[in-house]
C-alpha atoms as a PDB file:
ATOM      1  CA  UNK A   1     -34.273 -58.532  -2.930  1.00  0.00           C
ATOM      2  CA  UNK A   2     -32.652 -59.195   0.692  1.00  0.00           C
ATOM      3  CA  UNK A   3     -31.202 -55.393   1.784  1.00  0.00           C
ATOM      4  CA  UNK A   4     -27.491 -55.036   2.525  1.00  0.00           C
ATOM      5  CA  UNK A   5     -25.785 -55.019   5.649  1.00  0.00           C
ATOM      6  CA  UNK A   6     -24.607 -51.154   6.868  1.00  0.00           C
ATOM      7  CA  UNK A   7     -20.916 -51.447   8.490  1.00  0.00           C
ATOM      8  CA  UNK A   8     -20.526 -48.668  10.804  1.00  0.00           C
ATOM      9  CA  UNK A   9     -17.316 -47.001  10.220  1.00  0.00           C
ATOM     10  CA  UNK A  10     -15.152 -45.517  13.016  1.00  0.00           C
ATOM     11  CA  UNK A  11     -14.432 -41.785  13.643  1.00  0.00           C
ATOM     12  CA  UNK A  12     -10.658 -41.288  12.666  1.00  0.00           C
ATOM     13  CA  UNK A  13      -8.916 -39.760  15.215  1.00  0.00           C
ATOM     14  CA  UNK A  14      -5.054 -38.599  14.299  1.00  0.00           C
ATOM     15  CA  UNK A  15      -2.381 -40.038  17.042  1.00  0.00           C
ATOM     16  CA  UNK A  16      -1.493 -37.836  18.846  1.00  0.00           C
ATOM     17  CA  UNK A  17       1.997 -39.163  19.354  1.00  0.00           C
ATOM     18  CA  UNK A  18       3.156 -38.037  15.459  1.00  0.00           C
ATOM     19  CA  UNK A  19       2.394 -34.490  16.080  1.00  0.00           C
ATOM     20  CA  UNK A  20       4.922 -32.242  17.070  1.00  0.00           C
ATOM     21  CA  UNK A  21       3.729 -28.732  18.247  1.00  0.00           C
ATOM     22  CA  UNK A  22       5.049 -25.683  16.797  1.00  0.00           C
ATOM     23  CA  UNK A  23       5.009 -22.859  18.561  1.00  0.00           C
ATOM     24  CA  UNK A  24       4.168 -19.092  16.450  1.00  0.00           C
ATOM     25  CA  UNK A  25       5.688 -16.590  17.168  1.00  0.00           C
ATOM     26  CA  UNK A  26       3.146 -13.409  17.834  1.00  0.00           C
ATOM     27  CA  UNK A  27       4.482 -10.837  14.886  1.00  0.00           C
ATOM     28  CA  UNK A  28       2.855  -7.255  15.885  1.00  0.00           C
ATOM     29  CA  UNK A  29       1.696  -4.702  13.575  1.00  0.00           C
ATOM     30  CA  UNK A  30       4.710  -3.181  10.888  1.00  0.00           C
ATOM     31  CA  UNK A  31       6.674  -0.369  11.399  1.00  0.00           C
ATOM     32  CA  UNK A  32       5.067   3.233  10.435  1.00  0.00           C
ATOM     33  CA  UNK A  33       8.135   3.408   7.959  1.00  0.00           C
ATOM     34  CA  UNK A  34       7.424   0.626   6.126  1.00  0.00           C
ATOM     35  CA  UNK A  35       3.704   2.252   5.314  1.00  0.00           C
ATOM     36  CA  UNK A  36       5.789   5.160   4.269  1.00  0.00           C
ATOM     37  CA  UNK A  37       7.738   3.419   2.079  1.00  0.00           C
ATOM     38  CA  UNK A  38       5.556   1.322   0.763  1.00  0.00           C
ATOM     39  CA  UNK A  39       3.227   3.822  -0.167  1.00  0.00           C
ATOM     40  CA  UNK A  40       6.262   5.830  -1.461  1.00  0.00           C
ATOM     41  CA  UNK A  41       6.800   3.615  -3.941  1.00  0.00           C
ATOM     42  CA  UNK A  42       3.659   3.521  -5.467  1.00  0.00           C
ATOM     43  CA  UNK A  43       2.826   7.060  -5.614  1.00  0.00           C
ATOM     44  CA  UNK A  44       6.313   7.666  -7.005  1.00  0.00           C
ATOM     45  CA  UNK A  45       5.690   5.379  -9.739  1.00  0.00           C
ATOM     46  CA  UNK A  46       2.155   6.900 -10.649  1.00  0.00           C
ATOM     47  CA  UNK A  47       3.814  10.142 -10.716  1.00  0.00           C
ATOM     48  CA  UNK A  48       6.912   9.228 -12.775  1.00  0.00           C
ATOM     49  CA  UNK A  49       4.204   7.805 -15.665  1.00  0.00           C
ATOM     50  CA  UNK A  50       2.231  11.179 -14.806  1.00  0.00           C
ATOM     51  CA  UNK A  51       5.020  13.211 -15.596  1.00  0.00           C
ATOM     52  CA  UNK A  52       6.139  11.385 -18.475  1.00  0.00           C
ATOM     53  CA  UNK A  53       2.546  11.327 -20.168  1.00  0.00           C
ATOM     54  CA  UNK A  54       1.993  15.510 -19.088  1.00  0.00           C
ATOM     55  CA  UNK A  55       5.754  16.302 -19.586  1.00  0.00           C
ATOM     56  CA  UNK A  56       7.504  14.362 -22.059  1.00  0.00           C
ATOM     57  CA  UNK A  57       9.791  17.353 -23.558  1.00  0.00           C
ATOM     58  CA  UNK A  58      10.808  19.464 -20.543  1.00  0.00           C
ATOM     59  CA  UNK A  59      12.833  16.924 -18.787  1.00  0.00           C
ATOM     60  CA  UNK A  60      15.623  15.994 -20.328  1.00  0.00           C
ATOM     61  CA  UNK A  61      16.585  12.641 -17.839  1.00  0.00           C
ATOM     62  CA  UNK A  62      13.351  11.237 -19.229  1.00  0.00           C
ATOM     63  CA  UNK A  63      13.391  12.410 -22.442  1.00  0.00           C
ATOM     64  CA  UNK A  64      16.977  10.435 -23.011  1.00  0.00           C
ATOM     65  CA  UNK A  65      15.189   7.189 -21.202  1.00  0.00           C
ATOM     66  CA  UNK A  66      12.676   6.755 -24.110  1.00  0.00           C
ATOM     67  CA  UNK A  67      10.141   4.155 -23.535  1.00  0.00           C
ATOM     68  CA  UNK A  68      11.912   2.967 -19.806  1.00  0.00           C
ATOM     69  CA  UNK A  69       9.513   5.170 -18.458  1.00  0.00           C
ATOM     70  CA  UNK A  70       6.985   2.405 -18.701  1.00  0.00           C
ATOM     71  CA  UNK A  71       9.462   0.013 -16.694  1.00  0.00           C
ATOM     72  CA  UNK A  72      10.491   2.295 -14.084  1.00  0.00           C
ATOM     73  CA  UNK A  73       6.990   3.602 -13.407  1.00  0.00           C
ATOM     74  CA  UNK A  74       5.539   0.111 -12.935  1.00  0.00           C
ATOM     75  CA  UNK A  75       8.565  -1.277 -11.409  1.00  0.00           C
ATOM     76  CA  UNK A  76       8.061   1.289  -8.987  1.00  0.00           C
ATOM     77  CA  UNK A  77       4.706   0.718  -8.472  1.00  0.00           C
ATOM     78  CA  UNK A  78       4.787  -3.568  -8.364  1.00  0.00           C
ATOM     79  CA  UNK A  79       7.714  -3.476  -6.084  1.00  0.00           C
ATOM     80  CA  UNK A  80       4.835  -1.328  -3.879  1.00  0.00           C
ATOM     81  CA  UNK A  81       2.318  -3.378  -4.207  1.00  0.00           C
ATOM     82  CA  UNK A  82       5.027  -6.290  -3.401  1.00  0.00           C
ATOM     83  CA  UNK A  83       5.422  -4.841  -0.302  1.00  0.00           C
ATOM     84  CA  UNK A  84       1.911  -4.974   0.801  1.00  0.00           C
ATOM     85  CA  UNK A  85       2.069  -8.944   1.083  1.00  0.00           C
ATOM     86  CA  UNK A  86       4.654  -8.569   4.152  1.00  0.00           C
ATOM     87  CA  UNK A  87       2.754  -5.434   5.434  1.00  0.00           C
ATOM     88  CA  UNK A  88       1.094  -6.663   8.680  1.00  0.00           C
END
């Protein structure tokens, strides 16, 4: 059986007449508050669930909240840990 011919295929190259450059612009590291708060809001929120789990009759604001405990505490905490994607 005769073999097949192999075509040589060329390199693509992109034009370089399409491309518009874009220039970045250098960001620098974030601002010592924003660690703060950032970290703020996440040990608030582990300490709001804390004290609701150890302290769930001596407080009467979270006593009248009931089960938004849950939401606040991990609202707290997500928004947090939200604030970690921006953190540079």
């Amino acid at each position: 059986m005769p073999k097949s011919k192999v075509r040589k295929k060329t390199v693509y190259t992109p034009p370089t007449d399409r491309r518009t450059p874009v220039k970045v612009k250098a960001v620098g590291p974030s601002h010592p508050v924003y660690v703060t708060i950032m970290l703020g809001m996440m040990v608030l929120g582990l300490a709001w669930l804390v004290a609701y789990y150890l302290v769930p009759t001596g407080i009467p604001v979270m006593e009248s909240l009931g089960s938004w405990n849950f939401l606040i505490g991990f609202a707290l905490m997500i928004i947090g840990l939200l604030m970690t994607m921006r953190w540079r």
